[in-house]
N, C-alpha and C. Protein backbone atom coordinates (compact mmCIF):
# COMPACT_ATOMS: atom_id res chain seq x y z
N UNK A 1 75.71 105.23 74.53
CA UNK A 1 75.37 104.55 75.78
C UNK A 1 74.00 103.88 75.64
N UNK A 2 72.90 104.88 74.77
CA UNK A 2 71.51 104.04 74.66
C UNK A 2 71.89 102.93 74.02
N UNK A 3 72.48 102.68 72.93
CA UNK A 3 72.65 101.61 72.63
C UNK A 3 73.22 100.12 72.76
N UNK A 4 74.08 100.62 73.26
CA UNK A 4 75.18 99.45 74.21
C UNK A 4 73.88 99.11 75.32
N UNK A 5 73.54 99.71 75.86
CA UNK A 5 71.96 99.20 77.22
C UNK A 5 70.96 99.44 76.91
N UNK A 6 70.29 99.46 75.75
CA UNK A 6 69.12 98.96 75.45
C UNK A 6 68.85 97.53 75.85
N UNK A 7 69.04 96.61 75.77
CA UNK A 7 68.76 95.24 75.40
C UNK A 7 69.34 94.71 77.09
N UNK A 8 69.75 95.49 78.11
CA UNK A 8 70.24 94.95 79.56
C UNK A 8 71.30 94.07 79.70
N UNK A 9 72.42 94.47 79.40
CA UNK A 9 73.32 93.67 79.36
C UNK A 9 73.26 93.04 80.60
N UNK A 10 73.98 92.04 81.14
CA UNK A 10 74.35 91.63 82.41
C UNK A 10 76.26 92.13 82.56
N UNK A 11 76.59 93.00 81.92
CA UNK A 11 78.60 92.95 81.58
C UNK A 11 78.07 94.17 80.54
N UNK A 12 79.18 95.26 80.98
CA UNK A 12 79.15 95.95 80.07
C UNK A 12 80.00 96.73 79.37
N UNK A 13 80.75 96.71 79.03
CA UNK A 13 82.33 97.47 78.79
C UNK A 13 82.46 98.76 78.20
N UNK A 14 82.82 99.94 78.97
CA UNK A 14 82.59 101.29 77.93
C UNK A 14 84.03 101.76 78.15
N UNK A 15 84.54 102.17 77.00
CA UNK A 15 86.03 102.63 76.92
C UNK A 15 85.87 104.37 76.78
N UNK A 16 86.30 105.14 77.37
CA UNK A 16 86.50 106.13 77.60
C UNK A 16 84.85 106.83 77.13
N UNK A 17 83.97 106.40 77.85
CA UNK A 17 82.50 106.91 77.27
C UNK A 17 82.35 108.32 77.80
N UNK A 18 82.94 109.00 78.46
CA UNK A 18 82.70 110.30 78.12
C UNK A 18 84.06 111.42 77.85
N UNK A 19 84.68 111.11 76.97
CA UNK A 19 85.40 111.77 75.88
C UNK A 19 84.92 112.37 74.74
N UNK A 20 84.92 113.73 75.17
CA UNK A 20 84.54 114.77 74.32
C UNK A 20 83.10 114.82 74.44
N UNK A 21 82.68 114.78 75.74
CA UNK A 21 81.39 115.14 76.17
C UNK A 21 81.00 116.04 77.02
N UNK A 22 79.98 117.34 76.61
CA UNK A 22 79.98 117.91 77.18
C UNK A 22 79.71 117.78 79.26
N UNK A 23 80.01 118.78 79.74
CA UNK A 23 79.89 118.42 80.91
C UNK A 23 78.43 118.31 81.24
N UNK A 24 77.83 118.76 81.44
CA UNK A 24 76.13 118.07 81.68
C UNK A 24 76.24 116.56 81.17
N UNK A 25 76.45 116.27 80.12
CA UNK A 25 75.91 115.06 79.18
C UNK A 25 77.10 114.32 80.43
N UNK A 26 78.43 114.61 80.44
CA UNK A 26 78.66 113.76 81.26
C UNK A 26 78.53 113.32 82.67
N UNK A 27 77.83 114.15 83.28
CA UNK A 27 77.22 114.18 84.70
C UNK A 27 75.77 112.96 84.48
N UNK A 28 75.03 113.18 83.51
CA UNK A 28 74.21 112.21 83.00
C UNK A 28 74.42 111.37 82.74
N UNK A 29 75.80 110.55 81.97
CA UNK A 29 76.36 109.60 81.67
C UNK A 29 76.79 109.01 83.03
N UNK A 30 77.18 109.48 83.92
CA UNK A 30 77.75 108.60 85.28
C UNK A 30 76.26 108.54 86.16
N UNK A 31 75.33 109.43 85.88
CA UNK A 31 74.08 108.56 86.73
C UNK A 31 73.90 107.58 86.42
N UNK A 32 73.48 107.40 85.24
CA UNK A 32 73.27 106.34 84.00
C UNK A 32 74.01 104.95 84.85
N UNK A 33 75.19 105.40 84.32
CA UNK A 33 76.00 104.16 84.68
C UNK A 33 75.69 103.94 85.67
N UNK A 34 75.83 104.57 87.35
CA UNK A 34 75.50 104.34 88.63
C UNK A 34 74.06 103.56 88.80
N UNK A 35 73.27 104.29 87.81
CA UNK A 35 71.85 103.55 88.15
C UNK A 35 71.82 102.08 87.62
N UNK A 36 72.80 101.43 86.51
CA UNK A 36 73.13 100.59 85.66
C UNK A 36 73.68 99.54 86.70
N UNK A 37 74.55 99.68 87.57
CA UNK A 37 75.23 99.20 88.18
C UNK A 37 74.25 98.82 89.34
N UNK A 38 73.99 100.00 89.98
CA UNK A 38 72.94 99.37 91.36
C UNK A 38 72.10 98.35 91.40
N UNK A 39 71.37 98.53 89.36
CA UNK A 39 70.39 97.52 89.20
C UNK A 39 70.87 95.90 89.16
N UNK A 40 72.02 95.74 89.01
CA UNK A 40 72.63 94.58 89.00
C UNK A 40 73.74 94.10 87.51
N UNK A 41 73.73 95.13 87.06
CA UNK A 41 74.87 95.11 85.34
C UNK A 41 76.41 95.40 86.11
N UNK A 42 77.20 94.45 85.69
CA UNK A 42 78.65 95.06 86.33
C UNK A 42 79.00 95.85 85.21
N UNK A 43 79.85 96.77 85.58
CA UNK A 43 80.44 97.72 84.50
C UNK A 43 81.27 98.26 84.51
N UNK A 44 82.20 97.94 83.52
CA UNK A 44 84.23 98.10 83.75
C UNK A 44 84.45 99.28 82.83
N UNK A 45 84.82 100.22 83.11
CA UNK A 45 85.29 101.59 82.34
C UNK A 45 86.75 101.98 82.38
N UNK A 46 86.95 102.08 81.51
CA UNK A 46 88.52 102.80 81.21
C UNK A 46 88.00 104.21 80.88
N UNK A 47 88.83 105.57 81.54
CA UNK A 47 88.99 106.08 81.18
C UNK A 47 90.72 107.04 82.06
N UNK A 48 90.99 108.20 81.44
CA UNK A 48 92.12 109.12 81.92
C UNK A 48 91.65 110.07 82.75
N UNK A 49 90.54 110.35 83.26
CA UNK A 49 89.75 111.40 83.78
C UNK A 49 89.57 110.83 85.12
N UNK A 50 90.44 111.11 85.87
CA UNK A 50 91.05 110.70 87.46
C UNK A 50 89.75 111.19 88.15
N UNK A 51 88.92 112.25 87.93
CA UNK A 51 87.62 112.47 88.84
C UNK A 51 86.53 111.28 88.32
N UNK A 52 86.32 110.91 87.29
CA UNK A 52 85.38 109.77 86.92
C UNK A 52 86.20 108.46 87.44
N UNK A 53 87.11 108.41 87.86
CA UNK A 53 87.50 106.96 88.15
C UNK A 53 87.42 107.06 89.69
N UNK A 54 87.17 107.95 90.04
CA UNK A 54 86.43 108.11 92.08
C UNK A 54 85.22 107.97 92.10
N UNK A 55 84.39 108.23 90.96
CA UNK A 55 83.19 107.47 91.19
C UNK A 55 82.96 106.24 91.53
N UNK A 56 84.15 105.26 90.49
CA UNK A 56 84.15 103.82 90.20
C UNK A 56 84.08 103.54 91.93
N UNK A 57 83.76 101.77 92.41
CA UNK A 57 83.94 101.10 93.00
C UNK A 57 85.35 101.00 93.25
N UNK A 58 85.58 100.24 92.11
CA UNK A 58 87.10 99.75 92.14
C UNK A 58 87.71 100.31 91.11
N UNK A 59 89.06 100.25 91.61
CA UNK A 59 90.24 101.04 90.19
C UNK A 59 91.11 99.83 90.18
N UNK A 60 91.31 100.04 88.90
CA UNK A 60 93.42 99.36 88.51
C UNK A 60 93.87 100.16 87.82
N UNK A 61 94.84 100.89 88.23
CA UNK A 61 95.92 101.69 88.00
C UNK A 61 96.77 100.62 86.73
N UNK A 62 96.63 101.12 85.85
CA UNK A 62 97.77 100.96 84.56
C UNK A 62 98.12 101.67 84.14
N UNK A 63 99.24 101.55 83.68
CA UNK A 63 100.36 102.79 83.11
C UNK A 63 101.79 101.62 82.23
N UNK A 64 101.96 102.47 80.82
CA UNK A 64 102.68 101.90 80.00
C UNK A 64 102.66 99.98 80.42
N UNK A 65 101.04 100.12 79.79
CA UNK A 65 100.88 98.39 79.72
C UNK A 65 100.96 97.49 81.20
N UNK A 66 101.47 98.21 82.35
CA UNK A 66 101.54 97.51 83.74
C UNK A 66 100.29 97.94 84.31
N UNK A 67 100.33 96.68 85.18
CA UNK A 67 99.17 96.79 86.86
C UNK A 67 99.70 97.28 87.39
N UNK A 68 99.91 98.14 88.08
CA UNK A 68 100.39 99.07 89.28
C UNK A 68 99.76 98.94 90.49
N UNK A 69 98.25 99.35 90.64
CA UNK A 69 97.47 98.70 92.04
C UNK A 69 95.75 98.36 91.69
N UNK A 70 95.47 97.68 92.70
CA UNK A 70 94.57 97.87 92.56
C UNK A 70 93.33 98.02 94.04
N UNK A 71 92.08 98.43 93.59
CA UNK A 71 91.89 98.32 94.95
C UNK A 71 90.68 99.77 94.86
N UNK A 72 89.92 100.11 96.45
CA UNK A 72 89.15 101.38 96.08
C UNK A 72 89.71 102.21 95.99
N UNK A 73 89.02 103.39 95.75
CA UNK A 73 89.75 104.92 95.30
C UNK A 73 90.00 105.28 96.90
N UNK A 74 89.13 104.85 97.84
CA UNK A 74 90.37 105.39 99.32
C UNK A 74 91.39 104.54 99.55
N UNK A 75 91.54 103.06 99.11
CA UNK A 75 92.55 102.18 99.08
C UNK A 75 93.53 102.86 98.90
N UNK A 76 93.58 102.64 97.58
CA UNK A 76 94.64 103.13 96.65
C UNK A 76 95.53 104.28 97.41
N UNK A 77 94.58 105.55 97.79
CA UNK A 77 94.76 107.01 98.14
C UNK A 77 95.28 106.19 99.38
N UNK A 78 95.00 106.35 100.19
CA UNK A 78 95.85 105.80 101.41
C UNK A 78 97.03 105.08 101.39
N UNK A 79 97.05 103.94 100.57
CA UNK A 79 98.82 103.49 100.28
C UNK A 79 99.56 104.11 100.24
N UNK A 80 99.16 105.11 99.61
CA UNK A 80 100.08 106.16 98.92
C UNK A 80 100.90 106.90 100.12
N UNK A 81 100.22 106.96 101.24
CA UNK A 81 100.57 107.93 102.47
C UNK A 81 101.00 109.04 101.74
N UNK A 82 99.93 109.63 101.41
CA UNK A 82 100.15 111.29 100.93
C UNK A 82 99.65 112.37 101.50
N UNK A 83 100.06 113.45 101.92
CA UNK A 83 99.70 114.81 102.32
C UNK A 83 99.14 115.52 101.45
N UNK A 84 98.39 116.64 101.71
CA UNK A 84 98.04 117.73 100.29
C UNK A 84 97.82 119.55 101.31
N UNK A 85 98.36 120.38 100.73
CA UNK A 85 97.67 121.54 101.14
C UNK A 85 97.92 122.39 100.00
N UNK A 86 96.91 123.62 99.52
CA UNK A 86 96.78 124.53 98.87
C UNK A 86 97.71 125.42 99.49
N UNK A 87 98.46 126.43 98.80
CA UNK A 87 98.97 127.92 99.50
C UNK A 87 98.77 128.87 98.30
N UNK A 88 98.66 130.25 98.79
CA UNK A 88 98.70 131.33 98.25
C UNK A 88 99.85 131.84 98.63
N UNK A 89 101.38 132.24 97.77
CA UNK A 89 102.26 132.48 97.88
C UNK A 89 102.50 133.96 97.28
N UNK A 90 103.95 134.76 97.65
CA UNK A 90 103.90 135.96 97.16
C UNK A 90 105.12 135.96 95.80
N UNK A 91 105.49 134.71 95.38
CA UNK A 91 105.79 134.59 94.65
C UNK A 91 105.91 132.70 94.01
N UNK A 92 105.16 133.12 93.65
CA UNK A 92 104.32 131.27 92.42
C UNK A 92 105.64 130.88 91.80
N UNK A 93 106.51 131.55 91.05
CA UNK A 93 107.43 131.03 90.22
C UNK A 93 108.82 130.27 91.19
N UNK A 94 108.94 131.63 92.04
CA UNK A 94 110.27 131.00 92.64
C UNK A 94 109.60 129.68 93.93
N UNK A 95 108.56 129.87 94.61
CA UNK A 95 108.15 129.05 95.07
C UNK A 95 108.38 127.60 94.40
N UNK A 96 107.86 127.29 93.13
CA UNK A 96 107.61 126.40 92.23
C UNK A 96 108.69 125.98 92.22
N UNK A 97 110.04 126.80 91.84
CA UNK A 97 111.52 126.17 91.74
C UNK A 97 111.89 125.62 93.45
N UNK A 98 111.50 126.24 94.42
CA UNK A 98 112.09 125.87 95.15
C UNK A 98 111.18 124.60 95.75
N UNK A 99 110.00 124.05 95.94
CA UNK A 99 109.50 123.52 96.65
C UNK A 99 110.11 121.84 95.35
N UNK A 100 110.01 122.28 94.29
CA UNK A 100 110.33 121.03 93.00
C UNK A 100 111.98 120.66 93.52
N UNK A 101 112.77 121.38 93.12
CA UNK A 101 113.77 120.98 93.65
C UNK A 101 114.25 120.66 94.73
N UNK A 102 113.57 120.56 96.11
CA UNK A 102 113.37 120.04 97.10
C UNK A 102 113.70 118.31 97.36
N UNK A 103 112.92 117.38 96.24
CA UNK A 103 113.28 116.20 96.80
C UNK A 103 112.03 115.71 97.77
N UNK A 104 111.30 116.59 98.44
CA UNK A 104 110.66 116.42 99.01
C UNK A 104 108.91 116.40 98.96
N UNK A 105 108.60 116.99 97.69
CA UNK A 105 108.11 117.06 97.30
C UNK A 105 107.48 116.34 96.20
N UNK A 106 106.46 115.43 96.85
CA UNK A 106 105.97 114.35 95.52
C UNK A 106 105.48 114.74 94.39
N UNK A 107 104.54 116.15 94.49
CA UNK A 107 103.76 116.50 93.36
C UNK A 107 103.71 118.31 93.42
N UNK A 108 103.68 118.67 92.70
CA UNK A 108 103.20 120.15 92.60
C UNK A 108 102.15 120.45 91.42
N UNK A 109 101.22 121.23 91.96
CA UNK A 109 100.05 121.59 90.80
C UNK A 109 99.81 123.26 91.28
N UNK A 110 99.88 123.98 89.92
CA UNK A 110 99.51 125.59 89.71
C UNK A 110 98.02 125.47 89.46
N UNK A 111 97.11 125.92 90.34
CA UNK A 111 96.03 126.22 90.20
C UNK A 111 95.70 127.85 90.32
N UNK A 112 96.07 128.17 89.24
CA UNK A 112 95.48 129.84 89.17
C UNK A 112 96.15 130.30 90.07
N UNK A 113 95.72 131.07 91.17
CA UNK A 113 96.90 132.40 92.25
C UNK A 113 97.54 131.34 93.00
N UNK A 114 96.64 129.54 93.06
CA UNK A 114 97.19 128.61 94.04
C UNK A 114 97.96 127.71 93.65
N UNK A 115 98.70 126.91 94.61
CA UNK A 115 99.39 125.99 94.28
C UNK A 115 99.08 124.54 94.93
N UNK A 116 99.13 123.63 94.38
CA UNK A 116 98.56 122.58 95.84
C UNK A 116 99.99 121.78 95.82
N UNK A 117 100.79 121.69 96.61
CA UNK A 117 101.60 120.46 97.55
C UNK A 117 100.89 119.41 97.85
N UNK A 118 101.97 118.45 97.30
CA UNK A 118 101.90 117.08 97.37
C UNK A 118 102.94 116.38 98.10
N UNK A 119 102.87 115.83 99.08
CA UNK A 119 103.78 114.86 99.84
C UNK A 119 103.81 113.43 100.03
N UNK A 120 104.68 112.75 99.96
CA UNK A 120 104.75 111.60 101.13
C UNK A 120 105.20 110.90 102.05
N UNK A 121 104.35 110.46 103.29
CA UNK A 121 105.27 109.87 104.29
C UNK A 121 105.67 111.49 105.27
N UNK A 122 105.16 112.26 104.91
CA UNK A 122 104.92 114.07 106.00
C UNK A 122 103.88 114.50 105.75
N UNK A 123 104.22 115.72 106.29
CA UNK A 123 102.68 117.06 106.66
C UNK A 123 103.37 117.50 105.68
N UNK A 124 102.23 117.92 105.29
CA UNK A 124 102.38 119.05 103.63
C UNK A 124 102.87 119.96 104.07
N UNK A 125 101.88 120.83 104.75
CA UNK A 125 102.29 122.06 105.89
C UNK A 125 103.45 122.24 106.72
N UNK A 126 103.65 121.09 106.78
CA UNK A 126 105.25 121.46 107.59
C UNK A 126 106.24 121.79 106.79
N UNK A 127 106.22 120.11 105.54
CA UNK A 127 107.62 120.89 104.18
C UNK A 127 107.35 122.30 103.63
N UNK A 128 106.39 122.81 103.39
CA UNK A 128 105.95 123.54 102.89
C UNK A 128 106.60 125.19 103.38
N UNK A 129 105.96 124.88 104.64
CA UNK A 129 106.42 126.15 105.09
C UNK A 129 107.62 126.25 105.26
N UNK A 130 108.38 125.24 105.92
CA UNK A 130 110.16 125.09 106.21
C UNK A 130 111.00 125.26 104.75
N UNK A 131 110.50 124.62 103.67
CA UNK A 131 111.52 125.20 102.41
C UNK A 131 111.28 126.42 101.94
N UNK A 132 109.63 126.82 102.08
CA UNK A 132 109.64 128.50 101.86
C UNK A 132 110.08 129.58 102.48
N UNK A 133 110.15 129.14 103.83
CA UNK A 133 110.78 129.76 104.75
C UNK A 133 112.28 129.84 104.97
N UNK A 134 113.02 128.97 104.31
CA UNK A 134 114.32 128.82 104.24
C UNK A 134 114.43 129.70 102.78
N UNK A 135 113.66 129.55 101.97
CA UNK A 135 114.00 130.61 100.77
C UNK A 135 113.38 131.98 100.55
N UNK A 136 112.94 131.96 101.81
CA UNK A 136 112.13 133.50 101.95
C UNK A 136 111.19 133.86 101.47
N UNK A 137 110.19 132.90 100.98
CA UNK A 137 109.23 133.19 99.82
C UNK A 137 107.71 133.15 100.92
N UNK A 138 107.16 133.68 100.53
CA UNK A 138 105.91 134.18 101.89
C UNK A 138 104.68 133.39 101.47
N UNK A 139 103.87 132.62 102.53
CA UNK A 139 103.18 132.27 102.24
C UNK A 139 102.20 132.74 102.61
N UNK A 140 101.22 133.72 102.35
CA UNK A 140 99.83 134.26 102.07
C UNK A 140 98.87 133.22 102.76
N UNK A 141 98.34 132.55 102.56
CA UNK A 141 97.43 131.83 103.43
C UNK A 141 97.60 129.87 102.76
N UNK A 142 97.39 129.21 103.98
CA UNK A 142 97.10 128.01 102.96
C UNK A 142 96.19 127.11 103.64
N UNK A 143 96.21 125.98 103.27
CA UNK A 143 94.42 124.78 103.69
C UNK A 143 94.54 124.40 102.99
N UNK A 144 94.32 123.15 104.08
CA UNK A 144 94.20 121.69 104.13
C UNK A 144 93.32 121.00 102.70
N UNK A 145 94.12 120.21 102.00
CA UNK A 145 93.88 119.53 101.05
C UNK A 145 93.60 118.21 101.11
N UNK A 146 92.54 117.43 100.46
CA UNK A 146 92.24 115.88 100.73
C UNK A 146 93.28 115.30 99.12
N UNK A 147 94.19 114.54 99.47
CA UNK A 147 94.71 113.87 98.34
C UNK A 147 93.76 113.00 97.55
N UNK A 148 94.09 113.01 96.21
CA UNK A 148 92.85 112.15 95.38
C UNK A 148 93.64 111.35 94.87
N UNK A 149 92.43 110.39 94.04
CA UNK A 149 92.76 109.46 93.37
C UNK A 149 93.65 109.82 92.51
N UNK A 150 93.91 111.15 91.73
CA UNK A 150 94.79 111.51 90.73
C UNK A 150 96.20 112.01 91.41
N UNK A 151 96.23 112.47 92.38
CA UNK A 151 97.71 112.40 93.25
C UNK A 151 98.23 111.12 93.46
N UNK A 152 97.17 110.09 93.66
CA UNK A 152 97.69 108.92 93.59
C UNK A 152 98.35 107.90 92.48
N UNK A 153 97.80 108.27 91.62
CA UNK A 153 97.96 107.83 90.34
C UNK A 153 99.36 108.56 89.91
N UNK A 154 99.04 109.77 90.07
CA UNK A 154 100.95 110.52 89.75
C UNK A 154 101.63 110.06 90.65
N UNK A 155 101.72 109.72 92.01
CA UNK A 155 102.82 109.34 92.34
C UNK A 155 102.98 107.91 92.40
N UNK A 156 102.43 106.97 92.42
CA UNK A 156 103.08 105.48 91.79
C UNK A 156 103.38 105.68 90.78
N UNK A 157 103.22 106.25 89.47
CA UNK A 157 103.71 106.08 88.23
C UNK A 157 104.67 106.86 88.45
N UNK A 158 105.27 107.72 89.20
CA UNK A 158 106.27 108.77 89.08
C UNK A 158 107.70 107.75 89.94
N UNK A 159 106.90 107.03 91.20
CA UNK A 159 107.86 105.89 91.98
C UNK A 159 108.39 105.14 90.84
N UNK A 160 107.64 104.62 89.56
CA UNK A 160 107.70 103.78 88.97
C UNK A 160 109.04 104.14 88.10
N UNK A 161 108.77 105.67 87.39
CA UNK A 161 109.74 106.33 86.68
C UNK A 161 110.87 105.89 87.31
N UNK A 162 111.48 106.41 88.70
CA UNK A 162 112.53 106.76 89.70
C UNK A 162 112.97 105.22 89.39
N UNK A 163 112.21 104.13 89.43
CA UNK A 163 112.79 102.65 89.72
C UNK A 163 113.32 102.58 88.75
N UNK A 164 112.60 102.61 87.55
CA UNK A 164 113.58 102.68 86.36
C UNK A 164 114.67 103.08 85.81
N UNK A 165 114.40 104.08 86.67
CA UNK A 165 116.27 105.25 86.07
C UNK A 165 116.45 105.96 85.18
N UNK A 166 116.82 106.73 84.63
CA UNK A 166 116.82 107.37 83.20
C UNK A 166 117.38 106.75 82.29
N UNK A 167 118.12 105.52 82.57
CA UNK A 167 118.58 104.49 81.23
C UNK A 167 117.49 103.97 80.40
N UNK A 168 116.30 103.89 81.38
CA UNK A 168 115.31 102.49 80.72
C UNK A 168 114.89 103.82 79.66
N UNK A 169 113.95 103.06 79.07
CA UNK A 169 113.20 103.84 77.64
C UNK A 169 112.12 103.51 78.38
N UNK A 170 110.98 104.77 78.27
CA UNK A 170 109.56 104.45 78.19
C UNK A 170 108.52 103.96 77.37
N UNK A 171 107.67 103.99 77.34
CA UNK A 171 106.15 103.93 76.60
C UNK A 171 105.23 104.67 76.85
């Protein structure tokens, strides 16, 4: 990074600049940049690390070589019309089968004892409880989740999958 901005660019292009950096160094690396930017340097970053791309201003969503969207990280998140809530369940596995095979369910993520639900176009909390409750599986406590830029990002590329069909071939 010292080197690429030594000399003040006015344009600056960094491709995945903090890959395989420790976390401090990369908390330092996005001041950097932030302070880079305020001063008047524009600066376009690619990276896969869905929490560094909520820093950005602006995103474009690409996936297998396409534009998908573009726009801010609440833009984006809002198109999406997505729900989110955490639960603590009394059983993670069968939960998991049942809330996935649902249909209704845009995203699922295992976070340790939690799980976070992903929706769209509903209340998290409502599918949530109504398919667990139809399969008897108990839900322990749950709260309110803010959908991110990376829920967003999985579910256009996942819409994208569905359009395609299982005939097409990926990349």
């Amino acid at each position: 990074l010292a080197s690429a901005t030594i000399h003040e660019p006015p344009l600056l292009f960094l491709d995945e600049p903090t890959a395989g950096v420790d976390p401090v160094s990369r908390r330092e690396f996005w001041q950097r940049i932030h302070r880079m930017s305020a001063e008047g340097t524009t600066v376009l970053v690619t990276t896969h690390y869905m929490d560094e791309a909520e820093r950005c201003h602006r995103l474009a969503f690409i996936f297998g070589g396409r534009l998908l969207d573009v726009g801010t990280p609440r833009e984006l998140v809002e198109r999406r019309h997505l729900d989110a809530i955490e639960l603590v369940v009394d059983e993670p596995l069968r939960a998991t089968d049942v809330l996935e095979a649902s249909g209704e369910v845009e995203d699922l993520a295992n976070l340790g004892t939690r799980m976070r639900v992903i929706v769209r176009d509903a209340v998290a909390e409502e599918v949530a409880r109504r398919l667990l409750h139809q399969a008897n599986v108990t839900i322990r406590s749950s709260q309110p989740s803010e959908p991110t830029v990376e829920d967003a990002f999985v579910s256009i590329v996942r819409q994208e999958e569905r359009a395609q069909g299982p005939s097409e071939e990926r990349s």
